[in-house]
Protein backbone atom coordinates (compact mmCIF):
# COMPACT_ATOMS: atom_id res chain seq x y z
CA UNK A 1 109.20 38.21 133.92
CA UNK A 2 105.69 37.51 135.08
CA UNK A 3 105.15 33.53 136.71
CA UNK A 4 102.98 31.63 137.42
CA UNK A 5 102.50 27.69 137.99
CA UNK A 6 99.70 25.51 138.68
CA UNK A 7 99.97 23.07 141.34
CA UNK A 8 100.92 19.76 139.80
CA UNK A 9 99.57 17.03 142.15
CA UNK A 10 95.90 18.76 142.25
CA UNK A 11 93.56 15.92 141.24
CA UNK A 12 96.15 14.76 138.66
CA UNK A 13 94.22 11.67 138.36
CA UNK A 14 92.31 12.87 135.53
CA UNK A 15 94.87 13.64 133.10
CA UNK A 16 96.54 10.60 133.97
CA UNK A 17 93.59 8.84 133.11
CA UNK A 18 92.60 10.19 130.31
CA UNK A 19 96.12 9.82 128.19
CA UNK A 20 96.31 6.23 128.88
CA UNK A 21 92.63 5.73 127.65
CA UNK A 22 93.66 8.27 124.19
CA UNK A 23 97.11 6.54 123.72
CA UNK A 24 94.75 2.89 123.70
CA UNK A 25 92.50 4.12 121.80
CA UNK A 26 95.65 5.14 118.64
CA UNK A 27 97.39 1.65 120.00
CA UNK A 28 93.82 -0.42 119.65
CA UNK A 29 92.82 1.27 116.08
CA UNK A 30 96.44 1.38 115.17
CA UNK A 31 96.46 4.80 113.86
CA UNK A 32 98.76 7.45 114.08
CA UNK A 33 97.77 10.95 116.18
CA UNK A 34 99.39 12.77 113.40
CA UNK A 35 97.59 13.64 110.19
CA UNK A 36 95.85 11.19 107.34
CA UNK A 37 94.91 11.13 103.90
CA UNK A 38 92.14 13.72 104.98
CA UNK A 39 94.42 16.12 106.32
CA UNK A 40 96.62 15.94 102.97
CA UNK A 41 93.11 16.43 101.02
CA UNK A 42 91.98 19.18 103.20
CA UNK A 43 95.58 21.23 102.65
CA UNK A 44 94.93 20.99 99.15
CA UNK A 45 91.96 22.57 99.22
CA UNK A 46 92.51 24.88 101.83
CA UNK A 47 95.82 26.69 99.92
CA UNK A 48 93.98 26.07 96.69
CA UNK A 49 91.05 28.42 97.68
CA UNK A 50 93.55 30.78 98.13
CA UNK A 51 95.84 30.37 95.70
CA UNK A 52 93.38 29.67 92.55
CA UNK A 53 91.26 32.67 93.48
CA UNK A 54 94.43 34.99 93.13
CA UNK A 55 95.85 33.73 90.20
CA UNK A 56 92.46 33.71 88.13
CA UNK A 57 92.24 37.73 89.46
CA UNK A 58 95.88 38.07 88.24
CA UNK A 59 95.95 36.30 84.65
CA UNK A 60 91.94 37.05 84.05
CA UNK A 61 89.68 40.29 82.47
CA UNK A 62 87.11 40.25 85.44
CA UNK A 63 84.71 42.75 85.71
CA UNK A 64 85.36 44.79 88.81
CA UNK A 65 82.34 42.70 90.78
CA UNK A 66 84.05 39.45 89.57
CA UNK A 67 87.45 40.69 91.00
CA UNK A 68 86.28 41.80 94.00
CA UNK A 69 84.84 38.61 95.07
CA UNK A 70 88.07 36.53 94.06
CA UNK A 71 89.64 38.77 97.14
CA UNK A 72 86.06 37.84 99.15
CA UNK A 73 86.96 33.83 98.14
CA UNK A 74 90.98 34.29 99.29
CA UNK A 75 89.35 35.48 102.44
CA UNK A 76 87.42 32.51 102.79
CA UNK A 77 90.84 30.51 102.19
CA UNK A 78 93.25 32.79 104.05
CA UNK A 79 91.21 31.49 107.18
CA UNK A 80 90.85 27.90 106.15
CA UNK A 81 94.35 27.36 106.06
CA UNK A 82 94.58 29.48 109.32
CA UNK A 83 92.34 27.00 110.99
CA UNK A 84 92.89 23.76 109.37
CA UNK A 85 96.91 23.92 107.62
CA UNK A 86 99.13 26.20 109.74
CA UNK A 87 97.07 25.72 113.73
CA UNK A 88 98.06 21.55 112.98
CA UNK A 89 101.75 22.28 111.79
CA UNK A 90 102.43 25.04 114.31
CA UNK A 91 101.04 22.28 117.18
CA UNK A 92 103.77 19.68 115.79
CA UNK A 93 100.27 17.89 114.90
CA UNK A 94 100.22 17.78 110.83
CA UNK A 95 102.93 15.60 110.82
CA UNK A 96 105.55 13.23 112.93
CA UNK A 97 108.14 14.87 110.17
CA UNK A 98 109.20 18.12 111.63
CA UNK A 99 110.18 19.61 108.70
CA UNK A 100 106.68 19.61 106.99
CA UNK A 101 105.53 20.63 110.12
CA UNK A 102 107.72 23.60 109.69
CA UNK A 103 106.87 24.12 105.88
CA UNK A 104 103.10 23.99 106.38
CA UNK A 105 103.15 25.99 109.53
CA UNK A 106 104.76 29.06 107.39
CA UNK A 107 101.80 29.44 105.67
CA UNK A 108 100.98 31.88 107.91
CA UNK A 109 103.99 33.79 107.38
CA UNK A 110 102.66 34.08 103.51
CA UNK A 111 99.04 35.36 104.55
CA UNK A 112 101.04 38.24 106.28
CA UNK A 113 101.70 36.75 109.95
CA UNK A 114 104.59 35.19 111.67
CA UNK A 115 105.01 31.10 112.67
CA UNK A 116 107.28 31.86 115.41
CA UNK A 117 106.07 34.67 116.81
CA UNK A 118 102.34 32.94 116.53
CA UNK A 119 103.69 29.78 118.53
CA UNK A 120 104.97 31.60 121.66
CA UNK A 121 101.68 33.87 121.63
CA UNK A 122 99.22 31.03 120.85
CA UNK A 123 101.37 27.55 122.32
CA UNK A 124 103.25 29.08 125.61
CA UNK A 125 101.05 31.32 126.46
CA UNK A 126 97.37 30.68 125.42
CA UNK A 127 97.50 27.32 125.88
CA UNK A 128 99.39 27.53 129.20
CA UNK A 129 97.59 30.16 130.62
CA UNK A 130 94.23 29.74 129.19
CA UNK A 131 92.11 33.25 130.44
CA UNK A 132 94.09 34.30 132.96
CA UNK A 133 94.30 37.65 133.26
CA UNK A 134 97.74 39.59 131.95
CA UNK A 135 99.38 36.04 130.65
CA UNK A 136 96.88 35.21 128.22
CA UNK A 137 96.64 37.19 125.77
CA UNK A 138 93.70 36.18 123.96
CA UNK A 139 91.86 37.86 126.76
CA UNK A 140 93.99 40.77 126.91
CA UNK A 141 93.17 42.49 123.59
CA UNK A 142 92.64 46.26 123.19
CA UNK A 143 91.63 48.71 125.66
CA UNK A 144 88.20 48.54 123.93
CA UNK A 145 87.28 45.09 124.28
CA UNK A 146 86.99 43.60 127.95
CA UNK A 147 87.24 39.55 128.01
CA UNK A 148 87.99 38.92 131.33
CA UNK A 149 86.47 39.69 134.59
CA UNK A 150 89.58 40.99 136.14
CA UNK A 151 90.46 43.34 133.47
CA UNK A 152 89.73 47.16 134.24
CA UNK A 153 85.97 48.14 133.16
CA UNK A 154 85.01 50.99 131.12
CA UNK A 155 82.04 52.99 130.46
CA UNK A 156 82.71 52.28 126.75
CA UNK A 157 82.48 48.75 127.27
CA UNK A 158 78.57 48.37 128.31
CA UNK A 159 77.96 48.40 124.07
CA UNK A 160 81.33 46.10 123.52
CA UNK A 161 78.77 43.40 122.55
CA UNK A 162 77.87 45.65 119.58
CA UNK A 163 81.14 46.73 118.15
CA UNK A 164 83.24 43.50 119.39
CA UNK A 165 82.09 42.36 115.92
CA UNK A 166 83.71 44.86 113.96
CA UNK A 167 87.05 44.50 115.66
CA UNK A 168 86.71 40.78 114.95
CA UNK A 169 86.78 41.86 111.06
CA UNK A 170 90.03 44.07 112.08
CA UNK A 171 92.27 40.81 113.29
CA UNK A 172 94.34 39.46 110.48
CA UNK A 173 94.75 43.42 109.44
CA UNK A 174 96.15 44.18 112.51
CA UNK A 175 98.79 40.65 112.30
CA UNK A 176 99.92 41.96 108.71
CA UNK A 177 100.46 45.28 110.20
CA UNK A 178 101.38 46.09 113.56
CA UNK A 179 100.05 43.76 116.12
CA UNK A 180 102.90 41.08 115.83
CA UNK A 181 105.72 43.93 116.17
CA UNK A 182 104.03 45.00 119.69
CA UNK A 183 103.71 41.82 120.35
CA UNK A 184 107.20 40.77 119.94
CA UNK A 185 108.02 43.81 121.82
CA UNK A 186 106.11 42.68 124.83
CA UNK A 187 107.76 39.54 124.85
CA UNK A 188 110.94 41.46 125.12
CA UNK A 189 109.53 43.62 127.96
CA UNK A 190 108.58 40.58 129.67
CA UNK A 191 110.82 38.32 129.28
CA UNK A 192 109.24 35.66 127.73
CA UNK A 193 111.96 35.91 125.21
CA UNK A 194 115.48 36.85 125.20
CA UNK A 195 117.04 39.59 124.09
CA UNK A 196 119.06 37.58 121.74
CA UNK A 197 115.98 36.24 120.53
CA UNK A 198 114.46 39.17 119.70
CA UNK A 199 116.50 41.29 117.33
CA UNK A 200 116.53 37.92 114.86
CA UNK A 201 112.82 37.02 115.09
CA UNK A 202 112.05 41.03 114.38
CA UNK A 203 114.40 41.33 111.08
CA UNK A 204 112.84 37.88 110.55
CA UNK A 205 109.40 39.16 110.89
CA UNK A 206 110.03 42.65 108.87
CA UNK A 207 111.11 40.56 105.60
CA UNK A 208 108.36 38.36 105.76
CA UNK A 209 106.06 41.57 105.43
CA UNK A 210 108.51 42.52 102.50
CA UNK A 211 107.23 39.35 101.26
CA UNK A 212 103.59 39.32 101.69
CA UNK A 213 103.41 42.82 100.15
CA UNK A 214 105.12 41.90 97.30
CA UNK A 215 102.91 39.59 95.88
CA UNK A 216 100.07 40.91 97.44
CA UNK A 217 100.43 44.79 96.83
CA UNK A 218 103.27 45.46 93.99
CA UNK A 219 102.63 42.18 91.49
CA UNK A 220 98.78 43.04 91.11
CA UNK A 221 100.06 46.99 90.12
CA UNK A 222 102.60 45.41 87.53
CA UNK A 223 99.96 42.87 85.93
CA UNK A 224 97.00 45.11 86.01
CA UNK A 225 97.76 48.30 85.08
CA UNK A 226 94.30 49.71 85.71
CA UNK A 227 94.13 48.81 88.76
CA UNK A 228 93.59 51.73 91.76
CA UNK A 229 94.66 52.12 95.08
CA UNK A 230 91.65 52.87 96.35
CA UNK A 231 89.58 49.74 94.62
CA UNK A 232 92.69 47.46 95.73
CA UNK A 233 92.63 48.59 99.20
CA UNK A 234 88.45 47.86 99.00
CA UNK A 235 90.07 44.27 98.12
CA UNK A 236 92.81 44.13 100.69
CA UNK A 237 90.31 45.21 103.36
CA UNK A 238 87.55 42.71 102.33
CA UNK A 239 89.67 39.72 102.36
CA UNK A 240 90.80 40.47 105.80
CA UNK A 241 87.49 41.24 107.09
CA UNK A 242 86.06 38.30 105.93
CA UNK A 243 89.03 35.51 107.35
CA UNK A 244 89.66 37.68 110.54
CA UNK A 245 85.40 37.57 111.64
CA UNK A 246 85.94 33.74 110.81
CA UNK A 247 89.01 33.36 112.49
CA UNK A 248 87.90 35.52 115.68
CA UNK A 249 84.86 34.05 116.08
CA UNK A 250 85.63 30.28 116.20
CA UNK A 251 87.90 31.30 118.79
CA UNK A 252 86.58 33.44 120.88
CA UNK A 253 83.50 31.11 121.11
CA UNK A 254 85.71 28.62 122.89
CA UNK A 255 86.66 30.52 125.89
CA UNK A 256 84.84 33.94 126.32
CA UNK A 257 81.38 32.02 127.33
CA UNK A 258 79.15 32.20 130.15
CA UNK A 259 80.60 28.75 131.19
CA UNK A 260 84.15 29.46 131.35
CA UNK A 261 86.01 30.42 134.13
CA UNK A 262 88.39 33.04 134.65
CA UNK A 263 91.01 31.59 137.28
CA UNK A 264 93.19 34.12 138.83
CA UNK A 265 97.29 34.18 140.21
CA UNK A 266 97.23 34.18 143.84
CA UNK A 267 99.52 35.98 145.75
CA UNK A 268 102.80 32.74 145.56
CA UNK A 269 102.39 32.84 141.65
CA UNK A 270 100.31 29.82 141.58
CA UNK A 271 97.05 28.93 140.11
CA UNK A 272 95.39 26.68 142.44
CA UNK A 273 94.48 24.02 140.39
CA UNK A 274 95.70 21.04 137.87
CA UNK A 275 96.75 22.00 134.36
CA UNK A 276 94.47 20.05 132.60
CA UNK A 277 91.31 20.67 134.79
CA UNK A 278 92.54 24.09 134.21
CA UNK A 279 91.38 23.60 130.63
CA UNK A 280 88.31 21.90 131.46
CA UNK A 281 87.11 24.77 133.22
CA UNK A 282 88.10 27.40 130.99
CA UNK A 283 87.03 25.99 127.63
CA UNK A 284 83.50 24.80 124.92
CA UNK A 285 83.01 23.29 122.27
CA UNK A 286 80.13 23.77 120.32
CA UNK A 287 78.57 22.00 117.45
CA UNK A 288 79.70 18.72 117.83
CA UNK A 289 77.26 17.34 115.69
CA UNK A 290 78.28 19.39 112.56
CA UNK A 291 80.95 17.54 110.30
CA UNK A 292 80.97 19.91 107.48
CA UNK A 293 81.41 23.17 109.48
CA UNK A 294 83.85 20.59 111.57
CA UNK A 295 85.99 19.94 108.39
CA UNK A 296 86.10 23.66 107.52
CA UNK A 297 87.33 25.15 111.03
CA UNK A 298 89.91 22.26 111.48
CA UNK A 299 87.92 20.70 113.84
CA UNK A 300 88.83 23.77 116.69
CA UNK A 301 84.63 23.33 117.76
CA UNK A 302 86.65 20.58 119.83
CA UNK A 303 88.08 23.10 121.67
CA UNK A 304 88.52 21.27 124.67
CA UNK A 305 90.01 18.19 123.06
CA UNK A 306 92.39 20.68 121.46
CA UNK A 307 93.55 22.07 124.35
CA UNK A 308 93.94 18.50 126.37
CA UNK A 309 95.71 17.09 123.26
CA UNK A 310 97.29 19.87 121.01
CA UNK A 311 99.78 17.75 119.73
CA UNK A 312 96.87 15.24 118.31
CA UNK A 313 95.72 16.42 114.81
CA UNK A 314 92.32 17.65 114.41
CA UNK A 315 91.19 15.50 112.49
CA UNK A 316 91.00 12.44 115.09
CA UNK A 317 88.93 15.05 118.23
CA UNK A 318 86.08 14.14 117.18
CA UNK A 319 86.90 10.14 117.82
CA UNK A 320 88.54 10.87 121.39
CA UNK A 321 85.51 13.44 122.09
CA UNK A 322 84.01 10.62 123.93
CA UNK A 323 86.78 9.47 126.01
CA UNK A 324 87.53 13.50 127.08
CA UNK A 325 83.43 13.92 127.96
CA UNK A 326 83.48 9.99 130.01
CA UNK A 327 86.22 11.15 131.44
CA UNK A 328 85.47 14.13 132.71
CA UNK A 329 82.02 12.84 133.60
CA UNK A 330 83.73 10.18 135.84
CA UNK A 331 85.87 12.56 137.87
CA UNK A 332 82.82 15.17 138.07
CA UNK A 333 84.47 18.11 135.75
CA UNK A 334 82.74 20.30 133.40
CA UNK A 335 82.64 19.33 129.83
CA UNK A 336 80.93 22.78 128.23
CA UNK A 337 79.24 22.35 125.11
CA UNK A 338 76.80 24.67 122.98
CA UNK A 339 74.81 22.85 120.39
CA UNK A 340 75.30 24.70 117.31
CA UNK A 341 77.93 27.27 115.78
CA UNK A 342 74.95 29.87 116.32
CA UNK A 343 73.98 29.24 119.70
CA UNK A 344 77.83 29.49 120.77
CA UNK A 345 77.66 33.30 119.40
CA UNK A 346 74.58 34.13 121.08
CA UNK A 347 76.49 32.96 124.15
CA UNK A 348 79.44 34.50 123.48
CA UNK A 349 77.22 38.31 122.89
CA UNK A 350 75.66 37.71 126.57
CA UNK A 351 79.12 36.93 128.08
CA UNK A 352 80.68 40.23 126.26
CA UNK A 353 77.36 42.14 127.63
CA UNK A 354 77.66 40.66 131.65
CA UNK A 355 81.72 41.63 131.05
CA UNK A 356 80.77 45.16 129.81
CA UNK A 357 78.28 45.93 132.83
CA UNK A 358 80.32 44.07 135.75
């Protein structure tokens, strides 16, 4: 299995710091880090946008326009919940109840994905190993997308910052088809899980998909018997175009930016630096100032808060926002920020151009 540690006492001041000043500012306010009455609100309307839209195409005569955007709408949901239900409850952060942590996290396993195999990809090893090369695999995607310094270049890449965008579309495709069984077979190869584990989580995993194409594939055939492969796959495809973009894009704007850094594994195993700083260095937010688009992306354009604090439910970043960026300003560590949702992406297409030329 492939190791590596970061070295512990490295300015570990800062994180010290900073988790007493959070854990007075819950104490002071006496509020809980876990969700509120706005998190409960924002479920409900999350899995209703998904829900409602696919029951009205079900039970309703819509012309084929009006049916096609009901799929466009359950897109819109599918990565709602992704961002603001099932990211909390996966974190342990919707709840201090694990068991409607657990329940609300498996949303994802009904918009074709898998909880578990999601937390060790996303919790272990994401937020571990935020863009390091060959342990993160948020920056090790396909052979045609290069989003890390250290991975190999190819002449293909030089136009990545052209088609990146469609591949973005591509991502919750690929989780309801074959990107969580190679993924889960990586973790075998590597060792990241056991082999024990592994035959379990994959039967696990397999009638899930039963699941998911059930309702989403054989019940719209039964109740609409005019219904064609080729219009429903139109469907299929547009929904998961439309809530992987969103999905890919709020995160990739977070760590592949001309800010960022791209630490490395020295030869011992270790990354030469503090966990959290780690983080600091390695992650932006971006449009702080936004509270609607905040409340729809689950509050992930406090990326860095997130990754100090993913155990703290979004919906409280924006309060401790302050505390992270006078923090960081009093030990003299970058707190990366892009103004606006937009700006972010233009960032993000110059850091996917510099990666495809050097």
């Amino acid at each position: 299995m492939k190791t590596a540690k970061f070295d512990k006492d490295h300015s570990k001041e800062f994180i010290t710091d900073l988790r007493q000043s959070v854990d007075e500012y819950f104490k002071k306010n006496n509020i809980s880090r876990f969700g509120n009455w706005n998190m409960i609100v924002k479920s409900i309307f999350m899995i209703s946008l998904y829900v409602v839209p696919f029951m009205v195409m079900l039970l309703v005569n819509l012309s084929p326009l009006a049916f096609w955007l009901m799929w466009v709408l359950m897109g819109v949901g599918m990565a709602g919940i992704g961002l603001s239900v099932m990211h909390d409850a996966n974190h342990g952060a919707f709840s201090k109840n694990k068991t409607i942590n657990t329940f609300f996290g498996l949303t994802l396993n009904f918009l074709g994905g898998s909880a578990k195999n999601w937390r060790i990809q996303h919790n272990r090893l994401h937020h571990t190993f935020t863009n390091v090369e060959g342990f993160d695999p948020d920056v090790s995607p396909m052979p045609l997308l290069r989003f890390n310094p250290s991975a190999p270049l190819k002449k293909v890449h030089r136009f990545q910052q052209y088609y990146a965008w469609f591949f973005y579309s591509l991502m919750t495709v690929s989780w309801s088809t074959s990107k969580e069984f190679k993924q889960l077979n990586d973790f075998r190869k590597d060792k990241v899980i056991t082999k024990k584990e592994y035959m379990p989580l994959m039967l696990e995993m397999v009638a899930w998909k039963v699941v998911y194409y059930a309702y989403m594939l054989v019940i719209p055939f039964i109740l609409l018997p005019n219904l064609t492969i080729g219009f429903w796959l139109v469907c299929f495809l547009s929904l998961h175009f439309v809530a992987g973009f969103i999905l890919a894009t709020i995160f990739q704007t977070a760590h592949v930016m001309p800010d960022c850094e791209f630490p490395e594994v020295n030869e011992e195993g270790t990354i030469e630096n503090n966990w959290a700083i780690h983080q600091m260095q390695t992650t932006s937010n971006y449009a702080p100032k936004s509270r609607i688009f905040s409340w729809f992306v689950g509050g992930l354009n406090y990326q860095v808060e997130h990754h100090l604090f993913p155990n703290i439910c979004h919906v409280h970043y924006k309060n401790i926002s302050s505390i992270v960026k006078l923090k960081a300003e009093k030990y003299n560590l970058p707190y990366y920020s892009q103004k606006s949702y937009f700006s972010a992406l233009g960032e993000h297409f110059k850091m996917l151009k510099i990666l495809g030329e050097k």
